[in-house]
PDB file of N, CA and C in Angstrom:
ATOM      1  N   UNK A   1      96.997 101.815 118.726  1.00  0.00           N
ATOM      2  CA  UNK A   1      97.126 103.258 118.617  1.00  0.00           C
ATOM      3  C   UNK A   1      97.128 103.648 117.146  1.00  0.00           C
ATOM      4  N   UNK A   2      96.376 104.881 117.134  1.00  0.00           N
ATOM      5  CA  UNK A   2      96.538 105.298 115.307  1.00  0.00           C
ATOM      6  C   UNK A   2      98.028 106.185 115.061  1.00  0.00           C
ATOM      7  N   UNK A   3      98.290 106.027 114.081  1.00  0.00           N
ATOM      8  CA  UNK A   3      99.241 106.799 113.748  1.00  0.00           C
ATOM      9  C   UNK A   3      99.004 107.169 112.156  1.00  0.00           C
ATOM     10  N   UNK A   4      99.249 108.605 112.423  1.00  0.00           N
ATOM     11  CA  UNK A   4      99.022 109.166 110.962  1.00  0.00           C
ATOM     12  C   UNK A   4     100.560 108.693 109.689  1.00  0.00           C
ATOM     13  N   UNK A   5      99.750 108.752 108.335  1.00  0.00           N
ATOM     14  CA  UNK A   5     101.309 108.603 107.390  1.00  0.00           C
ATOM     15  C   UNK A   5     102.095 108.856 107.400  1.00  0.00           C
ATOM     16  N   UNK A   6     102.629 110.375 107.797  1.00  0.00           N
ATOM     17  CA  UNK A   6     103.734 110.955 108.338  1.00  0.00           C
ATOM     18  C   UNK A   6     104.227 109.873 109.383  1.00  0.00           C
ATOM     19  N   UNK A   7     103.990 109.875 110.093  1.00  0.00           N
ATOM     20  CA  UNK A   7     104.357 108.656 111.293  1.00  0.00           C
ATOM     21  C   UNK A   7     104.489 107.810 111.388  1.00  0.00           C
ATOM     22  N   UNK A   8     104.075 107.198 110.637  1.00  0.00           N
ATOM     23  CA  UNK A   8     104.036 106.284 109.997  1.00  0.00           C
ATOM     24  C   UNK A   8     105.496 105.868 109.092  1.00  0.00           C
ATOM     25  N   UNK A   9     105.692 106.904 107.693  1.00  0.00           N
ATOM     26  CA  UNK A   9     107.030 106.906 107.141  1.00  0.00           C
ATOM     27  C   UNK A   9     107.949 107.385 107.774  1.00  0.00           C
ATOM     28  N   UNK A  10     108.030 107.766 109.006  1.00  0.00           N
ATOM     29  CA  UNK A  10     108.920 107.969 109.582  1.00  0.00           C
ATOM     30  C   UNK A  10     109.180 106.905 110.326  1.00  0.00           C
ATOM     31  N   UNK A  11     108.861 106.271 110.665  1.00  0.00           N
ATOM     32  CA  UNK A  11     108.928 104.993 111.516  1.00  0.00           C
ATOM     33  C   UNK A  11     109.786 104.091 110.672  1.00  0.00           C
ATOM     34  N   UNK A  12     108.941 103.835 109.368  1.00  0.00           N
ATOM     35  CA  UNK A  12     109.805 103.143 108.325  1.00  0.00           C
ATOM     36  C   UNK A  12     111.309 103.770 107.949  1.00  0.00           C
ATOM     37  N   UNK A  13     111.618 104.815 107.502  1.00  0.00           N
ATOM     38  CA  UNK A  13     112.436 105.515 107.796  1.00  0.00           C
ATOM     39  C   UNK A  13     113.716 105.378 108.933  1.00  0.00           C
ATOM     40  N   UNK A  14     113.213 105.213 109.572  1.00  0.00           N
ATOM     41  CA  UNK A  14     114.535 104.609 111.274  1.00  0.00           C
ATOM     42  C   UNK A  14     114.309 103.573 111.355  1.00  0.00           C
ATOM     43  N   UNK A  15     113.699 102.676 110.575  1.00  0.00           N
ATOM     44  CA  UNK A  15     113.943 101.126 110.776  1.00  0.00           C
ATOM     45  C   UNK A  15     115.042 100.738 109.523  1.00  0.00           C
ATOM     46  N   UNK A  16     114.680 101.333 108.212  1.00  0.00           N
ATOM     47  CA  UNK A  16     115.873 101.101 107.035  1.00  0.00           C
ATOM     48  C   UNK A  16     117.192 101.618 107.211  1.00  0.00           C
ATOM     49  N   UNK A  17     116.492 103.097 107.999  1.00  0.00           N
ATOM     50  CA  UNK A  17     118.326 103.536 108.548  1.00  0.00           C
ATOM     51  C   UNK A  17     118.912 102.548 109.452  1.00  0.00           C
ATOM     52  N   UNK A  18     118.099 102.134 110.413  1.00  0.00           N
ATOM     53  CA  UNK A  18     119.351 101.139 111.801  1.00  0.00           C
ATOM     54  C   UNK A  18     119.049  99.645 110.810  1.00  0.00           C
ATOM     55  N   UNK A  19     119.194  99.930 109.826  1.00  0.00           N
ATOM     56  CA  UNK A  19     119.852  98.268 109.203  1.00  0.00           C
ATOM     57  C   UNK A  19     118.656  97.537 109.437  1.00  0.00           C
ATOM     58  N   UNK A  20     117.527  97.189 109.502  1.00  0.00           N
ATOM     59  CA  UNK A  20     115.781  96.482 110.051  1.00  0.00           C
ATOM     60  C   UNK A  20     116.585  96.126 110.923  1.00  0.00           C
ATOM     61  N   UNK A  21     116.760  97.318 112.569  1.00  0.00           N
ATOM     62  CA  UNK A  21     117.020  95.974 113.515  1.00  0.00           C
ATOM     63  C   UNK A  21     115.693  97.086 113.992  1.00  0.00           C
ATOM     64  N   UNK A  22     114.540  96.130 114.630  1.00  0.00           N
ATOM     65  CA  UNK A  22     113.382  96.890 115.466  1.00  0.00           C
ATOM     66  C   UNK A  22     113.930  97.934 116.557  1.00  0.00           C
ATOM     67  N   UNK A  23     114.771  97.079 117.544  1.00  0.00           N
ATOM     68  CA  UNK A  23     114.636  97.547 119.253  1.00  0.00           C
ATOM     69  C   UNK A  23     115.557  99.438 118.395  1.00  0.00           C
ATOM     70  N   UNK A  24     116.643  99.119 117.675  1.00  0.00           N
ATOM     71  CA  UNK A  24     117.389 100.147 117.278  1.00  0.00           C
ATOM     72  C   UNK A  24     116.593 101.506 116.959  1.00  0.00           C
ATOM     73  N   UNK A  25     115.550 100.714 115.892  1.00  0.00           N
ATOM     74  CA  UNK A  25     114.600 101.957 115.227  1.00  0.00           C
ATOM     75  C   UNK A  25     113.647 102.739 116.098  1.00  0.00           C
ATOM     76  N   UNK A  26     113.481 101.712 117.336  1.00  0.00           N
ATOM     77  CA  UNK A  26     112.536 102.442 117.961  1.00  0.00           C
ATOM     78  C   UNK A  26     112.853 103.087 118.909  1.00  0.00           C
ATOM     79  N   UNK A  27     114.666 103.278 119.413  1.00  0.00           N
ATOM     80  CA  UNK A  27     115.380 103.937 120.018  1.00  0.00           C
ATOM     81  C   UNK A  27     115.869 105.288 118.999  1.00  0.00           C
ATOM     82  N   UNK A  28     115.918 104.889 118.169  1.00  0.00           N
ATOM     83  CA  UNK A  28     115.871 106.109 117.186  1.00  0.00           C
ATOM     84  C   UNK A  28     114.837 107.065 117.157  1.00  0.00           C
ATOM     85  N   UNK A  29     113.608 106.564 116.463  1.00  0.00           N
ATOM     86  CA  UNK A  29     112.700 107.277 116.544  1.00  0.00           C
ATOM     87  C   UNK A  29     112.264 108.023 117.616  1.00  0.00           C
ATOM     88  N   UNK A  30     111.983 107.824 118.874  1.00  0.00           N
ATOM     89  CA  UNK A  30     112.084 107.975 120.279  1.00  0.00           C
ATOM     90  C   UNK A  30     113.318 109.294 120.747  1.00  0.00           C
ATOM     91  N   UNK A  31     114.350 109.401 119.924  1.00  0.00           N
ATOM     92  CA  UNK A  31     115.234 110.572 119.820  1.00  0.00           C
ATOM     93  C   UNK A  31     114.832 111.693 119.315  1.00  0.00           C
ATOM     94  N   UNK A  32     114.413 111.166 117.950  1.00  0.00           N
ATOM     95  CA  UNK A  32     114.231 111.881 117.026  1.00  0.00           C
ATOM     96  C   UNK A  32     112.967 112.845 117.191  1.00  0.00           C
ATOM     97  N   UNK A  33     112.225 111.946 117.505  1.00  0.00           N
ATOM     98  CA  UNK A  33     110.861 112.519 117.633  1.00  0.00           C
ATOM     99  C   UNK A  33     110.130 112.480 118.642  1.00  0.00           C
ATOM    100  N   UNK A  34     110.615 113.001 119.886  1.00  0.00           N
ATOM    101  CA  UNK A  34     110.301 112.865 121.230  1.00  0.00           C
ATOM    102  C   UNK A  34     108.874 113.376 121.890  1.00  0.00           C
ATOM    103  N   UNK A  35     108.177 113.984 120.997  1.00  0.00           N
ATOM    104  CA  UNK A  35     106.755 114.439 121.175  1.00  0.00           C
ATOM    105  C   UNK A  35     105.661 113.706 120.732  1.00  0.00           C
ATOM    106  N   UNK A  36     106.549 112.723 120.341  1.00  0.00           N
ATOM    107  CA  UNK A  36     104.991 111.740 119.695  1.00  0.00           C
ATOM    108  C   UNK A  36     105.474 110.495 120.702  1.00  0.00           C
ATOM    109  N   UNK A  37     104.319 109.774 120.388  1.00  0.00           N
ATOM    110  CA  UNK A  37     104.280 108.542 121.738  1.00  0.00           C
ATOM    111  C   UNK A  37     105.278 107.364 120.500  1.00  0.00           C
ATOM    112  N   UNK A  38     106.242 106.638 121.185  1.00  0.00           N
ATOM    113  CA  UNK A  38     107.127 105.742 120.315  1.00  0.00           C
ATOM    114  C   UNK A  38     105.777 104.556 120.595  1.00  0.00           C
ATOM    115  N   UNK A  39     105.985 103.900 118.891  1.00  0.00           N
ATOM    116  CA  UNK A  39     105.415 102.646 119.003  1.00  0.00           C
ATOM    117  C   UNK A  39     106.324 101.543 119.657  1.00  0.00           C
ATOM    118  N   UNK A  40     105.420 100.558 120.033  1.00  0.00           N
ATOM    119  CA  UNK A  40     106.360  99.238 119.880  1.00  0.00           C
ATOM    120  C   UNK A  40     107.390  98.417 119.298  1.00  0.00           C
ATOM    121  N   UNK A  41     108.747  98.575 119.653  1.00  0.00           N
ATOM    122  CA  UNK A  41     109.552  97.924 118.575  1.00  0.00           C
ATOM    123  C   UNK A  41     109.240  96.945 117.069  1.00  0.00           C
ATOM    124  N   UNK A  42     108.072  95.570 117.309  1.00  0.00           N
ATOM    125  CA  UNK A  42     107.589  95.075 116.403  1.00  0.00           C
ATOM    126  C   UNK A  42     106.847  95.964 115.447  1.00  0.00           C
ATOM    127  N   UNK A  43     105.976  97.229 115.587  1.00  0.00           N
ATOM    128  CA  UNK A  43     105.341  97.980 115.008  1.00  0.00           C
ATOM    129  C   UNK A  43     106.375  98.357 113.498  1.00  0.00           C
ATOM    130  N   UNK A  44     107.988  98.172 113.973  1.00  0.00           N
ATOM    131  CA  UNK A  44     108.436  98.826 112.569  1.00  0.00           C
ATOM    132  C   UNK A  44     108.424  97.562 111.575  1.00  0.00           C
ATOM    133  N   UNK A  45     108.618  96.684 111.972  1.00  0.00           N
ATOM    134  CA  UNK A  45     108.774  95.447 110.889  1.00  0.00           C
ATOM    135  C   UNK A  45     107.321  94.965 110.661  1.00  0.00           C
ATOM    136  N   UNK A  46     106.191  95.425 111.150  1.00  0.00           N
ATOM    137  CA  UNK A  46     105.167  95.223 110.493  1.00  0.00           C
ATOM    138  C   UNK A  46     104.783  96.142 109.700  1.00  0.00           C
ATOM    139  N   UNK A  47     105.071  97.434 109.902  1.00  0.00           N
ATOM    140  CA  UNK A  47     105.021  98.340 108.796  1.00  0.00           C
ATOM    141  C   UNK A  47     105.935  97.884 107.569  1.00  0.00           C
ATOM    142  N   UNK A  48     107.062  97.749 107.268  1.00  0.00           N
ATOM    143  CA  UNK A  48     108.005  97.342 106.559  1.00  0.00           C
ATOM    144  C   UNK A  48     107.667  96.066 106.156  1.00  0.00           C
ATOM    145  N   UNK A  49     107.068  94.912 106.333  1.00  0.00           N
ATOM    146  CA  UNK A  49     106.292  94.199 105.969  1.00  0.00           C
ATOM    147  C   UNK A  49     105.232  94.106 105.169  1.00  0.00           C
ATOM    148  N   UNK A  50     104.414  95.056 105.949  1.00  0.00           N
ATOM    149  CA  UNK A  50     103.315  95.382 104.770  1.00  0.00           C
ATOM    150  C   UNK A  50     103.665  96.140 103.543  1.00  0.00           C
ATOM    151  N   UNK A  51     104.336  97.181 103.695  1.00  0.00           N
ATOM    152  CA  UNK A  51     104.666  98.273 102.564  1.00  0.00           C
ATOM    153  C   UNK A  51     105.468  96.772 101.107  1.00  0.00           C
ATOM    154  N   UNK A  52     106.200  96.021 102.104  1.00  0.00           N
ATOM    155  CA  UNK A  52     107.154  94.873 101.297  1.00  0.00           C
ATOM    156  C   UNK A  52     106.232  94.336  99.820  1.00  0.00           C
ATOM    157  N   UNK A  53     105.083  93.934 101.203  1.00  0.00           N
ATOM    158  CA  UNK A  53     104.639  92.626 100.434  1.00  0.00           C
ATOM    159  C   UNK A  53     102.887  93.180  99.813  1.00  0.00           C
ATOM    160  N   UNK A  54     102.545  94.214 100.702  1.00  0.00           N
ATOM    161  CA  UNK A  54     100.886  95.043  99.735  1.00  0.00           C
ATOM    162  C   UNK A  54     101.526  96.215  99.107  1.00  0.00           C
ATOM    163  N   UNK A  55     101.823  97.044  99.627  1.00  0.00           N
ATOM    164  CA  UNK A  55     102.611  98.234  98.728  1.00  0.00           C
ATOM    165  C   UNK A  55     101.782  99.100  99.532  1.00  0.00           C
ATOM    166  N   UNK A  56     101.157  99.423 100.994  1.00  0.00           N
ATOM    167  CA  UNK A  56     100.319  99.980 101.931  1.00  0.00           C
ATOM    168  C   UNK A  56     101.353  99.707 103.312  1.00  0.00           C
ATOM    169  N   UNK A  57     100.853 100.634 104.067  1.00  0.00           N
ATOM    170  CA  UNK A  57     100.966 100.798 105.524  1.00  0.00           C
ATOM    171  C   UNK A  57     100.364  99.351 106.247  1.00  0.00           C
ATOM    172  N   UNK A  58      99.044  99.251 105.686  1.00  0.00           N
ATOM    173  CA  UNK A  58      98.435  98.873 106.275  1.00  0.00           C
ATOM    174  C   UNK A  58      98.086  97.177 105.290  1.00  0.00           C
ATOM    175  N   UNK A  59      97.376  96.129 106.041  1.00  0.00           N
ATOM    176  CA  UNK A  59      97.736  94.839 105.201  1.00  0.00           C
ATOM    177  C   UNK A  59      95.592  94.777 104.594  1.00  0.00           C
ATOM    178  N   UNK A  60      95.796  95.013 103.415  1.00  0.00           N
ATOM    179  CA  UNK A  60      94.181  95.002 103.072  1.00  0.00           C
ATOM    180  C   UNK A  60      93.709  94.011 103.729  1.00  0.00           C
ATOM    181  N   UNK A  61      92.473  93.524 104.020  1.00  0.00           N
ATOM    182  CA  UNK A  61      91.118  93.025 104.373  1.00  0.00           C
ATOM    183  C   UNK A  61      90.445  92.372 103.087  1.00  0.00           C
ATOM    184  N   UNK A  62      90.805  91.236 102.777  1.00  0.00           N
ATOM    185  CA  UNK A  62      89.902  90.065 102.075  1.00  0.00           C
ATOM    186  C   UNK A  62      89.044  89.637 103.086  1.00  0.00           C
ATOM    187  N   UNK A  63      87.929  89.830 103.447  1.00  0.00           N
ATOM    188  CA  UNK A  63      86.577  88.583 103.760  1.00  0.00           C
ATOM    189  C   UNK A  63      86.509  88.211 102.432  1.00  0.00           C
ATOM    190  N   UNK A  64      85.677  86.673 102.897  1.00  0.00           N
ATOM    191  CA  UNK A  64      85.267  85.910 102.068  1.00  0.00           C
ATOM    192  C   UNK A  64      83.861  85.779 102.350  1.00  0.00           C
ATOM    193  N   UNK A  65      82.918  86.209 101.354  1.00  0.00           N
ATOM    194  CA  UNK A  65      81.821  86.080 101.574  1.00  0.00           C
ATOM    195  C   UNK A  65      80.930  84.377 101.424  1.00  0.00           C
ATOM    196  N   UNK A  66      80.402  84.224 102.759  1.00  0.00           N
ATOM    197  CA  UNK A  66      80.171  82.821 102.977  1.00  0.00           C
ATOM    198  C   UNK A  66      78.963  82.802 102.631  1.00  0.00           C
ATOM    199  N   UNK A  67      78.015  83.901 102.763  1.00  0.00           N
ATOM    200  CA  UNK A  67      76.492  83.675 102.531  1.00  0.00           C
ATOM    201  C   UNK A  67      76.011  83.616 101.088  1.00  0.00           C
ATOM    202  N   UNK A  68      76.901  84.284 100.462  1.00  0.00           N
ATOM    203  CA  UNK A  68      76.013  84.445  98.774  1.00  0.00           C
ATOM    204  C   UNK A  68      77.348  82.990  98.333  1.00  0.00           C
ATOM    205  N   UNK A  69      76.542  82.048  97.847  1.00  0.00           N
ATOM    206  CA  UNK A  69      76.909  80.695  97.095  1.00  0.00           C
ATOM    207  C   UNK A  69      76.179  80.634  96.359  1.00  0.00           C
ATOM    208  N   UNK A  70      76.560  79.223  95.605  1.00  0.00           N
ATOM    209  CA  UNK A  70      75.578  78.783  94.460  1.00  0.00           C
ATOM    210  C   UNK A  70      74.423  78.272  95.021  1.00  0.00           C
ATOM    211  N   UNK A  71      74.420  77.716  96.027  1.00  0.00           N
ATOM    212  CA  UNK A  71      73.241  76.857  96.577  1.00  0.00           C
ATOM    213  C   UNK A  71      72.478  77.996  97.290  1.00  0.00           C
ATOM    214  N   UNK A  72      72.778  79.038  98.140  1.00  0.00           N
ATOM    215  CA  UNK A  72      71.756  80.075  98.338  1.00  0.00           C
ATOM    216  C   UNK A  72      71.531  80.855  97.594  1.00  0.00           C
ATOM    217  N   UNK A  73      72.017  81.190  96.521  1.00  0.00           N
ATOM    218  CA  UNK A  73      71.740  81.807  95.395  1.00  0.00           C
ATOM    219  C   UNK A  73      70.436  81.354  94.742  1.00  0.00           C
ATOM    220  N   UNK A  74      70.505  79.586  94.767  1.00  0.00           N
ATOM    221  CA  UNK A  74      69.665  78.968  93.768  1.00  0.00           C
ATOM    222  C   UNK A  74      68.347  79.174  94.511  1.00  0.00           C
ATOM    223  N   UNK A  75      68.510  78.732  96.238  1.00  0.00           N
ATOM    224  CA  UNK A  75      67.257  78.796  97.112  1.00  0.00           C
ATOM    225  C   UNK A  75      66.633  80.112  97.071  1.00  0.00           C
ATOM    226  N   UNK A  76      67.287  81.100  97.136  1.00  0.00           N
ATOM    227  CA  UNK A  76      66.354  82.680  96.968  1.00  0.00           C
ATOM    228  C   UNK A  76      65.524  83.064  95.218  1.00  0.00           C
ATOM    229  N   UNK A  77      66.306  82.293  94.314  1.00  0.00           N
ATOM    230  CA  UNK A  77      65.968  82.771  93.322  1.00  0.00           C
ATOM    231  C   UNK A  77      64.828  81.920  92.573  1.00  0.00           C
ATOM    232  N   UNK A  78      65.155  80.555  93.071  1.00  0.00           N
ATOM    233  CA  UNK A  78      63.661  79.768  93.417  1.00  0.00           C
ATOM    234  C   UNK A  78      62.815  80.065  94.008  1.00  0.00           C
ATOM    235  N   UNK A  79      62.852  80.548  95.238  1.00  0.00           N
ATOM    236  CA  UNK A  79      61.666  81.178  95.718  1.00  0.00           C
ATOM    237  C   UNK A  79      61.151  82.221  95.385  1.00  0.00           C
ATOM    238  N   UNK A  80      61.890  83.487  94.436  1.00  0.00           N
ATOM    239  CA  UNK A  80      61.214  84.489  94.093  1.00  0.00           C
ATOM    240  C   UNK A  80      60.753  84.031  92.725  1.00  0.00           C
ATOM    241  N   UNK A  81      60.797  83.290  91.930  1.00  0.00           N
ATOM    242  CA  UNK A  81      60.256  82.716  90.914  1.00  0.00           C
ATOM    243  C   UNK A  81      59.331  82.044  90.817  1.00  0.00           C
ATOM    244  N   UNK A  82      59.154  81.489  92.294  1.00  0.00           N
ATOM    245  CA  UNK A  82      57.857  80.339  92.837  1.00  0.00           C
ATOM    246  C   UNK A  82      56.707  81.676  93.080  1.00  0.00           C
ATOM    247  N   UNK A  83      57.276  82.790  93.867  1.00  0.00           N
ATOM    248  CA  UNK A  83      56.273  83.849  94.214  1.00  0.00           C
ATOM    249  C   UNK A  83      56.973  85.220  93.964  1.00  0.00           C
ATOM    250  N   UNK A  84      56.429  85.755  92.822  1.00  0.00           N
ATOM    251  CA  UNK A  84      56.982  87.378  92.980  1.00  0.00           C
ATOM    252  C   UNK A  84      57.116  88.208  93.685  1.00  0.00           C
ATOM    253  N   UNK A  85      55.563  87.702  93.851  1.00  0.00           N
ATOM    254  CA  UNK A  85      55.410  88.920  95.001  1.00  0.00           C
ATOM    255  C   UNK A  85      55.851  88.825  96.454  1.00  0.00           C
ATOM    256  N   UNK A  86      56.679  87.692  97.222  1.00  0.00           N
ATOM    257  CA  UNK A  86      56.997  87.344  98.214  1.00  0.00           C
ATOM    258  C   UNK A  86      57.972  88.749  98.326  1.00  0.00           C
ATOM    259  N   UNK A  87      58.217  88.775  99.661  1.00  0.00           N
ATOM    260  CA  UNK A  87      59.225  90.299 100.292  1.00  0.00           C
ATOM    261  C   UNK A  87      60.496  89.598 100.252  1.00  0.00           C
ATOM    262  N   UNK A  88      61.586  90.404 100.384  1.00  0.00           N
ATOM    263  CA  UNK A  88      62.571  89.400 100.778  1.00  0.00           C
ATOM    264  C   UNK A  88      63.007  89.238 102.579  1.00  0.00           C
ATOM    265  N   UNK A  89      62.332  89.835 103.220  1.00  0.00           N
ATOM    266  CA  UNK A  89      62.445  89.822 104.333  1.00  0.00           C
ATOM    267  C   UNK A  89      61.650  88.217 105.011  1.00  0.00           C
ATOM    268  N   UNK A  90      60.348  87.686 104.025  1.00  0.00           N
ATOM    269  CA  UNK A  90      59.999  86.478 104.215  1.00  0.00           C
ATOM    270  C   UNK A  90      61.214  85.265 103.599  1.00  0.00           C
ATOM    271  N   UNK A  91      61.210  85.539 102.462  1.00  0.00           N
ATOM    272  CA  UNK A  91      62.479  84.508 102.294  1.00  0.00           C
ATOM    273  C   UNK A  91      63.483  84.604 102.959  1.00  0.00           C
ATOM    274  N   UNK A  92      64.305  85.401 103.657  1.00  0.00           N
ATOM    275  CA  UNK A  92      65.188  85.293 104.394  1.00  0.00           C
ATOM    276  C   UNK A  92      64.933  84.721 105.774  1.00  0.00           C
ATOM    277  N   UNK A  93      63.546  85.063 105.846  1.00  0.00           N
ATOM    278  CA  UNK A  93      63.400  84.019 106.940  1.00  0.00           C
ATOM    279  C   UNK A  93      62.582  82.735 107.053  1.00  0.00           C
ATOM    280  N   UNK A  94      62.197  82.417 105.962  1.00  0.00           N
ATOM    281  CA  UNK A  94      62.165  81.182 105.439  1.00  0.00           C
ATOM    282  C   UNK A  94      63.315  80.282 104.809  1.00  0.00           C
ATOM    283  N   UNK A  95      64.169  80.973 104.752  1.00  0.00           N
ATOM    284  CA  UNK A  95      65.463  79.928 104.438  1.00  0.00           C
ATOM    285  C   UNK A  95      66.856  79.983 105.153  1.00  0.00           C
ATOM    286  N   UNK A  96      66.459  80.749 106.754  1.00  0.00           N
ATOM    287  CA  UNK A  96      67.059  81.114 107.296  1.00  0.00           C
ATOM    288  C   UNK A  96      68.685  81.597 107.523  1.00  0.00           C
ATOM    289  N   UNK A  97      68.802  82.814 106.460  1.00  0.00           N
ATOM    290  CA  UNK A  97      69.732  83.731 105.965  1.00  0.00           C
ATOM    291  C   UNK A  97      69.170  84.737 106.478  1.00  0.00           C
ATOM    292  N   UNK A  98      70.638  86.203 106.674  1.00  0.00           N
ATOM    293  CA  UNK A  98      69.956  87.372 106.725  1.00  0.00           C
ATOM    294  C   UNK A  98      69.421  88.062 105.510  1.00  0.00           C
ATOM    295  N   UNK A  99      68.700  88.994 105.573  1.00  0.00           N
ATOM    296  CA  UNK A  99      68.098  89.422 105.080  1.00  0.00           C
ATOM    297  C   UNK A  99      68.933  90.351 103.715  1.00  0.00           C
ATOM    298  N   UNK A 100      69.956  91.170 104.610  1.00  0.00           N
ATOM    299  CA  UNK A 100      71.072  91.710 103.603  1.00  0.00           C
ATOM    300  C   UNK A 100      71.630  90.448 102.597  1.00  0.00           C
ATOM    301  N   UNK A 101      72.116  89.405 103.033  1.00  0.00           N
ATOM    302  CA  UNK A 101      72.888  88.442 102.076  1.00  0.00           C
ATOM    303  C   UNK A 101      71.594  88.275 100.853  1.00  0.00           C
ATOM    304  N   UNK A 102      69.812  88.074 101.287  1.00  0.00           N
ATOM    305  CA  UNK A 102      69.093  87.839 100.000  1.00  0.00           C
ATOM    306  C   UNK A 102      68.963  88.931  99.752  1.00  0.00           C
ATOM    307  N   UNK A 103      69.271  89.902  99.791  1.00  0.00           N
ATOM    308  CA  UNK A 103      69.157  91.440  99.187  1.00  0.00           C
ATOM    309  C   UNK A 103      69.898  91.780  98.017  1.00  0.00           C
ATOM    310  N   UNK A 104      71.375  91.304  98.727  1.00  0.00           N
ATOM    311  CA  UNK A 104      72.578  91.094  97.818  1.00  0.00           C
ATOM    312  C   UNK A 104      72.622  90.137  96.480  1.00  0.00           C
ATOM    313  N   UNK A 105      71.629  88.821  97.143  1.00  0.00           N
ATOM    314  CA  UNK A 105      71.741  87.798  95.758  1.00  0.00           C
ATOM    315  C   UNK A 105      70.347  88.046  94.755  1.00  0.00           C
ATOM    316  N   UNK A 106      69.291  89.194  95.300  1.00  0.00           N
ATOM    317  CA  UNK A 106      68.283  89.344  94.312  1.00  0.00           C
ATOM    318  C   UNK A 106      68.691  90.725  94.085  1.00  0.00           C
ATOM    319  N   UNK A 107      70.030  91.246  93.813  1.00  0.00           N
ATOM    320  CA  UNK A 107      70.023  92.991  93.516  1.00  0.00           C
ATOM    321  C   UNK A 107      71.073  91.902  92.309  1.00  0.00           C
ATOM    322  N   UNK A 108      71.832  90.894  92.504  1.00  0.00           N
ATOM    323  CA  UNK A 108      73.092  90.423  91.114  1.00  0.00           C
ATOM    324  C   UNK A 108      72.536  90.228  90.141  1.00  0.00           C
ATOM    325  N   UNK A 109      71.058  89.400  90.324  1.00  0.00           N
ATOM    326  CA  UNK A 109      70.162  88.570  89.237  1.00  0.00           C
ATOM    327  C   UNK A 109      69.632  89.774  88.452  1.00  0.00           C
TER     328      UNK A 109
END
């Protein structure tokens, strides 16, 4: 379920007041604010968690990009050096990568 910031700091809010006990905060909140749908007890200590340890509501998103390396890096940039004029839609499928990842490693060079 989404919940907006407001709702968010309020949530946090009745979890620091009842001492971080969850089941408490979310009997609180649920008083307090009886027109909005109560989250799940765990919902407050993952908020309070994140805010702890990212300084966000919410816990950022690291991917790790697996396709652009040194070794496909080297294979696309060899091949556009072998042929200029090649597309990159052929090298990508000649070295079977998508097409975005050699897009990405001939837009760095």
């Amino acid at each position: 379920m989404f919940y907006s910031n407001k709702e968010k700091s309020d949530m946090l809010s009745c979890y620091i007041e009842m001492a971080k006990n969850t089941r408490a905060a979310a009997r609180l909140y649920k008083t307090r604010y009886p027109d909005r749908p109560c989250p799940e007890h765990t919902r407050f200590y993952v908020l309070y968690k994140n805010m702890r340890e990212y300084g966000s509501f919410i816990k950022p998103k690291c991917r790790v990009s697996t396709a652009i390396n040194v070794d496909n890096s080297f294979s696309v940039l060899a091949k556009l050096i072998e042929n200029p004029h090649i597309s990159l839609r052929t090298v990508a499928e000649e070295l079977n990568m998508t097409y975005s990842s050699v897009q990405r490693i001939a837009k760095k060079t």
